[in-house]
N, C-alpha and C. Protein backbone atom coordinates (compact mmCIF):
# COMPACT_ATOMS: atom_id res chain seq x y z
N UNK A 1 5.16 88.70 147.88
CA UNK A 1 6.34 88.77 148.71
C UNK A 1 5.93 88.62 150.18
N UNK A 2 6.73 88.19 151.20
CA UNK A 2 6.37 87.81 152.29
C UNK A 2 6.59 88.51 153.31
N UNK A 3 6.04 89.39 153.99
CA UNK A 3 6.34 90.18 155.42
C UNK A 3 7.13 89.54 156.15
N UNK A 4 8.46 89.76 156.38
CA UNK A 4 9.43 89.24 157.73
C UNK A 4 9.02 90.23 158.74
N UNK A 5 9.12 89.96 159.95
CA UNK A 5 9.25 91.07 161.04
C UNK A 5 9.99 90.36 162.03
N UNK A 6 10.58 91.08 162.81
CA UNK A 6 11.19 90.77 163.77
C UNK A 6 10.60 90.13 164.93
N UNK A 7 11.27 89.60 165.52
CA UNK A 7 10.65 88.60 166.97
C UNK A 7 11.29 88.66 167.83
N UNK A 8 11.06 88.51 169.14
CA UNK A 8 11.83 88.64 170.43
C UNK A 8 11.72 87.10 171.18
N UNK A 9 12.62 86.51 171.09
CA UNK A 9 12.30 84.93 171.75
C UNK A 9 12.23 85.18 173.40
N UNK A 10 11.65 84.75 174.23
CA UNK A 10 11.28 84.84 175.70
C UNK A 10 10.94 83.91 176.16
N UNK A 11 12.79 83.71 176.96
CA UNK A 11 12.39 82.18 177.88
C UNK A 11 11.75 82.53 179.37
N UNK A 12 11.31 81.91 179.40
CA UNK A 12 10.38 81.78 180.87
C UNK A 12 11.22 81.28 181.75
N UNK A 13 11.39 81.74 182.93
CA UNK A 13 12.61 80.69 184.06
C UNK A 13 11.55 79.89 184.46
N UNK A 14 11.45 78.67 184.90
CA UNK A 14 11.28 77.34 185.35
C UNK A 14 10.74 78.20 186.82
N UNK A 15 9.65 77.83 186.68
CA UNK A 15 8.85 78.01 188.61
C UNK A 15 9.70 77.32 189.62
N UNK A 16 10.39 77.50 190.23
CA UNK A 16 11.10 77.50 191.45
C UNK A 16 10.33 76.69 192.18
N UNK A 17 10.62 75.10 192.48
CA UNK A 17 9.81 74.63 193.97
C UNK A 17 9.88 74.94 195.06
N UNK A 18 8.96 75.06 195.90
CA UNK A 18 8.75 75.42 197.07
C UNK A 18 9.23 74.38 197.99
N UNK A 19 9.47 74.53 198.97
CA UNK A 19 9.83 73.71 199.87
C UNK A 19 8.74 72.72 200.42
N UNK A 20 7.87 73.46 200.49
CA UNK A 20 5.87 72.63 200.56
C UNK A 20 5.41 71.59 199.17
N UNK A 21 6.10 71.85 197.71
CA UNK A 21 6.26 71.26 196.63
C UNK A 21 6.72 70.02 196.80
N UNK A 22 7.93 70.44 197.32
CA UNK A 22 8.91 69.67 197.48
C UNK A 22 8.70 68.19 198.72
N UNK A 23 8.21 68.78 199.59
CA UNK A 23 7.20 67.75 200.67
C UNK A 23 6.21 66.91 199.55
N UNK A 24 5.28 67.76 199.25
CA UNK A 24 3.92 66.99 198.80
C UNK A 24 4.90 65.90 197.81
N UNK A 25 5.54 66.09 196.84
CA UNK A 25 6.36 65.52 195.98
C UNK A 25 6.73 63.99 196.40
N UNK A 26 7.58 64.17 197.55
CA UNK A 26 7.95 62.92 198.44
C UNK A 26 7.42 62.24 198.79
N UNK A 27 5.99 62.71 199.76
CA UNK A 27 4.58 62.18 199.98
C UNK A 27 4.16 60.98 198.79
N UNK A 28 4.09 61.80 197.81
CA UNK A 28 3.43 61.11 196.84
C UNK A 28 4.67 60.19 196.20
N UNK A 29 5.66 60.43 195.91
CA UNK A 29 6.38 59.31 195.83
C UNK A 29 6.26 58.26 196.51
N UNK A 30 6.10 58.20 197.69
CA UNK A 30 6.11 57.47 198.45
C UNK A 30 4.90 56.65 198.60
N UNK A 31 3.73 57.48 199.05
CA UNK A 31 2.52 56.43 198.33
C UNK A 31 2.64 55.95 197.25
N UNK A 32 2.83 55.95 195.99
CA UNK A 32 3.36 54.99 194.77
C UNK A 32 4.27 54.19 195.16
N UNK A 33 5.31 54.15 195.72
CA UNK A 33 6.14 53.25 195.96
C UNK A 33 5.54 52.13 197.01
N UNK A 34 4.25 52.47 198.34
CA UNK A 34 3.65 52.07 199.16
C UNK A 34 2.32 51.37 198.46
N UNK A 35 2.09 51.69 197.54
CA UNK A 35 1.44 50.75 196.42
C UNK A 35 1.74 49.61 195.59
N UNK A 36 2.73 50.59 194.78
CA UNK A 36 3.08 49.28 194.12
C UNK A 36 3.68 48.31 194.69
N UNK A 37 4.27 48.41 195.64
CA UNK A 37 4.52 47.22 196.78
C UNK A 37 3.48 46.11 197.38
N UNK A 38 2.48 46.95 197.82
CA UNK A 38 0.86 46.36 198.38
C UNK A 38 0.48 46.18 196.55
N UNK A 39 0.05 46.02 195.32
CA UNK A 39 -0.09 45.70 194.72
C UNK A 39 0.56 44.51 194.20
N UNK A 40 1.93 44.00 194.61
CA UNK A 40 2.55 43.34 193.93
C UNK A 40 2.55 42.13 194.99
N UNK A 41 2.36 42.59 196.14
CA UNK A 41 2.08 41.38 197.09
C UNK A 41 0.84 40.93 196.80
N UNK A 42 -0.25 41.56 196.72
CA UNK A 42 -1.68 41.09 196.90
C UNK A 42 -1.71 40.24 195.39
N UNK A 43 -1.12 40.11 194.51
CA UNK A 43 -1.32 39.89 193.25
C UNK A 43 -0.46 38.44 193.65
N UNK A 44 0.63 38.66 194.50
CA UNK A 44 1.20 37.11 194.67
C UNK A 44 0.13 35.98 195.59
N UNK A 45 -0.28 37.04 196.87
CA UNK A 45 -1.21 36.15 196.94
C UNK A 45 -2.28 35.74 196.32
N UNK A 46 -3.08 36.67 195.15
CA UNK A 46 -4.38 36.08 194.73
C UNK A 46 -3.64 34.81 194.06
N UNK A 47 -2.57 35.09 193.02
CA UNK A 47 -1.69 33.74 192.25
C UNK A 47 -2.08 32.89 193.11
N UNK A 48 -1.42 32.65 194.41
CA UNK A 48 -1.25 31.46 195.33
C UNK A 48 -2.83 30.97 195.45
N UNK A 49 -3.88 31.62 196.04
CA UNK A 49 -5.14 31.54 196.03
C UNK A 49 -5.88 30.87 195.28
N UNK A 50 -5.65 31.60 193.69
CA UNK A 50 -5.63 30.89 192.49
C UNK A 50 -5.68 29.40 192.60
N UNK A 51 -4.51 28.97 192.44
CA UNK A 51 -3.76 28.02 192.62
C UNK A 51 -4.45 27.08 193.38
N UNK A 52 -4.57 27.44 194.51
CA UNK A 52 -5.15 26.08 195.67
C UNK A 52 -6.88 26.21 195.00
N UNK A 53 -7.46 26.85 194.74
CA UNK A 53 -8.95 26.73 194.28
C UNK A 53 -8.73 25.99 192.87
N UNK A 54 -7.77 25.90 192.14
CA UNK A 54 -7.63 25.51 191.19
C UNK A 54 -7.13 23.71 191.22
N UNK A 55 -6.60 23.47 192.42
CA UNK A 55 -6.13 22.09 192.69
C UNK A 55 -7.29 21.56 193.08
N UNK A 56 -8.53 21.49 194.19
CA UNK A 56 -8.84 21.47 194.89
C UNK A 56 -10.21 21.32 193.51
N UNK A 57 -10.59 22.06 192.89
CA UNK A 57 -11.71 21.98 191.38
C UNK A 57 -10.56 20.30 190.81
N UNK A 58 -9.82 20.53 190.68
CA UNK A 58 -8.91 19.53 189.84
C UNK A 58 -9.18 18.26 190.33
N UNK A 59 -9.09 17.93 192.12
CA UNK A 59 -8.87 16.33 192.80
C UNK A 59 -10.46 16.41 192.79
N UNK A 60 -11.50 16.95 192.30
CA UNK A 60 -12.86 16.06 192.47
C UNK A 60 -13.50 15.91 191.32
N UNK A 61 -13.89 14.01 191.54
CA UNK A 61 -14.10 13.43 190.11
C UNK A 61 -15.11 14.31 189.77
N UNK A 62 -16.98 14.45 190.59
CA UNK A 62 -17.57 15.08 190.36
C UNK A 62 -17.60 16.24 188.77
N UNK A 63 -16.45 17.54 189.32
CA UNK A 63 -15.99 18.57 188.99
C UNK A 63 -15.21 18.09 187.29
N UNK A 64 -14.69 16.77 187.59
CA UNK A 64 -13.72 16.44 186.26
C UNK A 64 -14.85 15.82 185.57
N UNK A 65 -15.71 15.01 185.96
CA UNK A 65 -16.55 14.60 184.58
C UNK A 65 -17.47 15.51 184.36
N UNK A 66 -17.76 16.72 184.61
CA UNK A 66 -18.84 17.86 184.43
C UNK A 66 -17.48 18.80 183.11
N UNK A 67 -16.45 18.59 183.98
CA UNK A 67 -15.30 19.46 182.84
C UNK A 67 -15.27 18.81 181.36
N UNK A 68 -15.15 17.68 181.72
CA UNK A 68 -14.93 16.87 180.31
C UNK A 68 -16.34 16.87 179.67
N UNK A 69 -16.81 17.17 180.12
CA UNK A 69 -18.65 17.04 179.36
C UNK A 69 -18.77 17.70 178.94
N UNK A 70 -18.38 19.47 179.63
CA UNK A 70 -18.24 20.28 178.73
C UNK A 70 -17.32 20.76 178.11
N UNK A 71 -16.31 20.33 177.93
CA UNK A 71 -15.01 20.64 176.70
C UNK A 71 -15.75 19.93 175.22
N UNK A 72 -16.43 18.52 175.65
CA UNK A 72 -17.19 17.66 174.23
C UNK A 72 -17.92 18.72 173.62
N UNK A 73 -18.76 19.40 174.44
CA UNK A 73 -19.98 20.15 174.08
C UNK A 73 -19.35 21.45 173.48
N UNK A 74 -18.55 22.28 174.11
CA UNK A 74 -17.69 23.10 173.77
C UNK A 74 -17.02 22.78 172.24
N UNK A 75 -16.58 21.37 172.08
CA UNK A 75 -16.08 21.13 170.59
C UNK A 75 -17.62 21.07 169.38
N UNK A 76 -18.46 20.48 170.33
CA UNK A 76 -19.51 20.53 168.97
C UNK A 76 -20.10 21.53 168.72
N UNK A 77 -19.98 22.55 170.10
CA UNK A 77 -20.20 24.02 169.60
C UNK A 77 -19.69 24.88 168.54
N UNK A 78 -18.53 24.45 168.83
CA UNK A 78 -17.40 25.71 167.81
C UNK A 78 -17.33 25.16 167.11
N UNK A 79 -17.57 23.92 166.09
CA UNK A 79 -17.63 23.10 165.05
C UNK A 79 -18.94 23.57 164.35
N UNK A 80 -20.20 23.47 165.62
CA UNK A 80 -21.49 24.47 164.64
C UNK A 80 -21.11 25.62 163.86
N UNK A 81 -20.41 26.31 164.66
CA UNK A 81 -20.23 27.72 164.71
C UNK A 81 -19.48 28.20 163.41
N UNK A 82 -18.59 27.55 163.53
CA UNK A 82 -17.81 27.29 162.19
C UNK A 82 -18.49 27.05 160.70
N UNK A 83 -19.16 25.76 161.23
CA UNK A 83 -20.29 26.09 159.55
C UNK A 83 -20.86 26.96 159.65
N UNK A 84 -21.77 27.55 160.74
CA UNK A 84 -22.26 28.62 160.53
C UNK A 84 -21.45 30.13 159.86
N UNK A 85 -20.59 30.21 160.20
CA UNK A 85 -19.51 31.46 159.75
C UNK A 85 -19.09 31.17 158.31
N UNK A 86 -19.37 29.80 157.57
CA UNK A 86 -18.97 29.63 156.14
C UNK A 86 -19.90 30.18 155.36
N UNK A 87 -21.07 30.69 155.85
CA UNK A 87 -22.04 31.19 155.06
C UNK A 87 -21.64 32.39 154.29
N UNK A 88 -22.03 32.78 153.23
CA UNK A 88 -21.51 34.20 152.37
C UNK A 88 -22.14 35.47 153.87
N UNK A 89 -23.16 35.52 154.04
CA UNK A 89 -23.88 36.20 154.33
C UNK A 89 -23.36 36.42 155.66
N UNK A 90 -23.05 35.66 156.83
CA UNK A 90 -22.59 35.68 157.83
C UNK A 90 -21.34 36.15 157.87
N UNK A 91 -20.59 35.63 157.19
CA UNK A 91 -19.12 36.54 156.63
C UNK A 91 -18.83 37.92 156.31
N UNK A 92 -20.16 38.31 155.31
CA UNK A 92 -20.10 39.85 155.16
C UNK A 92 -20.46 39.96 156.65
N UNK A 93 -21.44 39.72 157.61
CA UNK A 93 -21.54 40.52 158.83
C UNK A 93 -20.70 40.91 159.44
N UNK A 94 -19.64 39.87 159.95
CA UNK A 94 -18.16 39.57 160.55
C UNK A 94 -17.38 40.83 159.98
N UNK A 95 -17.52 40.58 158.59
CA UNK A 95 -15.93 41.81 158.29
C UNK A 95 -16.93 43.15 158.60
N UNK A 96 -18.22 43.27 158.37
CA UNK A 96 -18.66 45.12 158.53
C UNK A 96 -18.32 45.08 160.29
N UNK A 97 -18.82 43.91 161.34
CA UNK A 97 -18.43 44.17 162.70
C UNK A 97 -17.01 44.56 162.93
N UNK A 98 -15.89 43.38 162.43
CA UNK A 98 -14.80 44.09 162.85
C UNK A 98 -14.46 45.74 161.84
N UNK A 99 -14.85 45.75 160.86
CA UNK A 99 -14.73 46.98 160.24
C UNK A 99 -15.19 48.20 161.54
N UNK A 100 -16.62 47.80 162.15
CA UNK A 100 -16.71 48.95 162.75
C UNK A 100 -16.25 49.43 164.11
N UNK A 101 -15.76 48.21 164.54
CA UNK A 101 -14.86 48.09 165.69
C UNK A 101 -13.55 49.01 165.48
N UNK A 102 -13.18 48.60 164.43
CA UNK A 102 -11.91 49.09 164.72
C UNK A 102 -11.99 50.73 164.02
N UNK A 103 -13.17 51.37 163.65
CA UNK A 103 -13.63 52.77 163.13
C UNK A 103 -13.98 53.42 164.74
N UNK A 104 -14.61 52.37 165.76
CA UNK A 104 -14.81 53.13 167.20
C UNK A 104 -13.47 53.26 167.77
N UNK A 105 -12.39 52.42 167.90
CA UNK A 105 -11.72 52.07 168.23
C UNK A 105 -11.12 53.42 167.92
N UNK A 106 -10.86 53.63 166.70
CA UNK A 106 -10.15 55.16 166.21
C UNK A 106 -10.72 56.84 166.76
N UNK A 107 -12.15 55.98 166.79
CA UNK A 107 -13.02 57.66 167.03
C UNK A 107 -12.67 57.76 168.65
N UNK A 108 -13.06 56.74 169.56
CA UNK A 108 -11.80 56.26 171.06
C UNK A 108 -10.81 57.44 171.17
N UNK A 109 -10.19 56.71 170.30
CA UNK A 109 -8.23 57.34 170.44
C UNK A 109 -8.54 58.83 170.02
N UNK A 110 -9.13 59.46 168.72
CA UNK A 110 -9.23 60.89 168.32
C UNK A 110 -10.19 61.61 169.71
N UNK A 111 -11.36 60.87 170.08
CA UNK A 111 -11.78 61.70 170.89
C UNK A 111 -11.02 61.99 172.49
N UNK A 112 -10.79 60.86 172.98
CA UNK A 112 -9.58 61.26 174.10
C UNK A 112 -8.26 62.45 173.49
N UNK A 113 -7.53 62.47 172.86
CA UNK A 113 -6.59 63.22 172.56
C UNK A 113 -7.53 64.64 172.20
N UNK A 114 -8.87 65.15 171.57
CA UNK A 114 -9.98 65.67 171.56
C UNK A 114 -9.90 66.66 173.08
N UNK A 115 -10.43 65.45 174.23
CA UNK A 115 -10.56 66.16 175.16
C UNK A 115 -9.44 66.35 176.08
N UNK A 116 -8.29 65.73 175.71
CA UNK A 116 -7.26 66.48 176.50
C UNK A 116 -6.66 67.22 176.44
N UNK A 117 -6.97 67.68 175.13
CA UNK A 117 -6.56 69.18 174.33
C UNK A 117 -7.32 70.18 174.85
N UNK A 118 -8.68 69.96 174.76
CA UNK A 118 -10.07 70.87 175.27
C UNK A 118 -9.78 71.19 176.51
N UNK A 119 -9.40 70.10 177.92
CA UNK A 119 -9.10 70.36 178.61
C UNK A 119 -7.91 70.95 179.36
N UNK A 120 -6.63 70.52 178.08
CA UNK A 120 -5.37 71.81 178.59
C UNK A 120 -5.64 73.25 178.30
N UNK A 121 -6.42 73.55 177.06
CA UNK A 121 -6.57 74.76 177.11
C UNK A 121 -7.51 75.59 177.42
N UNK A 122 -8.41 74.57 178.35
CA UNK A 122 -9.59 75.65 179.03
C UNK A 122 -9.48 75.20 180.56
N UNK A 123 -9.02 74.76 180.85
CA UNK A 123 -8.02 74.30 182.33
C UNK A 123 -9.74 73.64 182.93
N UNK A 124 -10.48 73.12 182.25
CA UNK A 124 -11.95 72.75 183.34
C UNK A 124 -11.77 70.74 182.74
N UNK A 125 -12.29 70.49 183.56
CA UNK A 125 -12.64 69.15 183.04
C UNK A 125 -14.31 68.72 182.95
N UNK A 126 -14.75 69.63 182.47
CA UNK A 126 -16.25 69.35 182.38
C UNK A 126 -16.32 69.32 180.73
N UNK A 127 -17.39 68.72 179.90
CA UNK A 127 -17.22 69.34 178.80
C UNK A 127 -19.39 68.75 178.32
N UNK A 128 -19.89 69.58 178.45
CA UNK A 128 -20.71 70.40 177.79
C UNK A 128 -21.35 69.54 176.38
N UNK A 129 -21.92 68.36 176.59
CA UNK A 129 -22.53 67.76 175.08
C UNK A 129 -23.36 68.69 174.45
N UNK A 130 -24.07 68.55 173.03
CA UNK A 130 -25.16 69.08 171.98
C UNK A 130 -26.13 69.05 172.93
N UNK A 131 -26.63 67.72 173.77
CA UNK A 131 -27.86 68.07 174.08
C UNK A 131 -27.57 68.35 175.55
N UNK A 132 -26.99 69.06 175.84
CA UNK A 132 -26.85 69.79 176.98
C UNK A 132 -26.52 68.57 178.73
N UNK A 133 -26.26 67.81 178.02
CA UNK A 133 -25.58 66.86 179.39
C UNK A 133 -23.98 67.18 179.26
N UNK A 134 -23.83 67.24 180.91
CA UNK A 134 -22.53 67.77 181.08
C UNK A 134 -21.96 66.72 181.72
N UNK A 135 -20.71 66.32 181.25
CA UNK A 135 -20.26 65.29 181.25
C UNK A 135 -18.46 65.56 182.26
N UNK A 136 -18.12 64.60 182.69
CA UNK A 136 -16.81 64.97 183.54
C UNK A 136 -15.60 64.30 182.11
N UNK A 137 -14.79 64.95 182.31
CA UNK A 137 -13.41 64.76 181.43
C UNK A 137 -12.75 63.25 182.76
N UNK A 138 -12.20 62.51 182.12
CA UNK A 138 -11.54 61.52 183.20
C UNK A 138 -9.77 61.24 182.47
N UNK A 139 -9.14 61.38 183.60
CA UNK A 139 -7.63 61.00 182.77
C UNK A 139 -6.70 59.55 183.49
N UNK A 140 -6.60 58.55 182.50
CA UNK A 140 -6.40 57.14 183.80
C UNK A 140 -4.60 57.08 183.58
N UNK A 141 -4.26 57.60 184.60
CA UNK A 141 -3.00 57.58 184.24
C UNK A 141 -2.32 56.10 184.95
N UNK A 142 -1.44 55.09 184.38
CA UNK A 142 -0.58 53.82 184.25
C UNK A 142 0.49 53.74 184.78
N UNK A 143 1.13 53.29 185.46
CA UNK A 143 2.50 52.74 185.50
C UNK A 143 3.03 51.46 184.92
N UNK A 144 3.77 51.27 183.80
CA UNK A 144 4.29 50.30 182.79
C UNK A 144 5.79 50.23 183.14
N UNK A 145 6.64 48.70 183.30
CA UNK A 145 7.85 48.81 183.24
C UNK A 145 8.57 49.35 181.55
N UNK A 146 9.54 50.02 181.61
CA UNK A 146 10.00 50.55 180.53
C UNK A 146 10.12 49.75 179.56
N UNK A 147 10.95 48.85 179.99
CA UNK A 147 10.68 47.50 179.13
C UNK A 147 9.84 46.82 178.48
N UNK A 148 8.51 47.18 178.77
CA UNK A 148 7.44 46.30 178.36
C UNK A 148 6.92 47.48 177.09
N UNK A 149 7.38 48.52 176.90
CA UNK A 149 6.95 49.92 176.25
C UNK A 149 7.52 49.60 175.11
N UNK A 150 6.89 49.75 173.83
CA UNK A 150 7.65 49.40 172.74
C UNK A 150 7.80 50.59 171.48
């Protein structure tokens, strides 16, 4: 049979911002907004930049018969490459690589969620390896349009 006991639920009121909160808050809004602005310009100009280094490689013959020489070479490459990958043996390599790729790939994702657990509930961002190297916790936080979030 199962012990019930009673419980007392206890809401916490919400920490009250400070008026100094409330500053730093704005601040920092505002540098993000003073970013992503200077980010979105500098990104139009590298485009444009892009662009003219990219015309400029394009109008010299030089540059175009060195390109086309190597796109040929480039095809008889990946044509080697290709028989090479028909081999039994080369094939098993391929699937154990991506096999283990995508096993790091997982241990990745478990160990971050790992240490951001470790680190909410011991409030440090250091964390302490087996052989005694102490290592910093790092958290990369993103800005994504909503839209692009799926």
């Amino acid at each position: 049979m199962e012990d019930i006991q009673d419980a007392q639920i206890v809401h916490d009121p919400p920490q009250e911002a400070t008026s100094g909160d409330a500053t730093v808050l704005s601040s920092i809004e505002s540098l993000i907004n003073q970013h992503i602005s200077s980010i979105a310009a500098n990104k139009s100009e590298l485009k444009k930049l892009r662009e003219m280094i990219a015309s400029a490689l394009a109008n010299d013959p030089t540059y175009k018969l060195h390109e086309e020489e190597a796109k040929k070479a480039a095809k008889v490459k990946a044509a080697t490459k290709s028989e090479l990958m028909k081999a039994p043996a080369n094939k098993i390599l391929v699937e154990k690589a991506n096999e283990l790729t995508t096993e790091i790939k997982e241990a990745d994702a478990a160990l971050s969620e790992y240490l951001r657990e470790f680190a909410r509930l011991t409030g440090t961002t250091e964390f302490e390896t087996d052989d005694g190297e102490v290592r910093e916790i790092v958290f990369v936080a993103k800005l994504v349009k909503r839209s692009s979030r799926g």
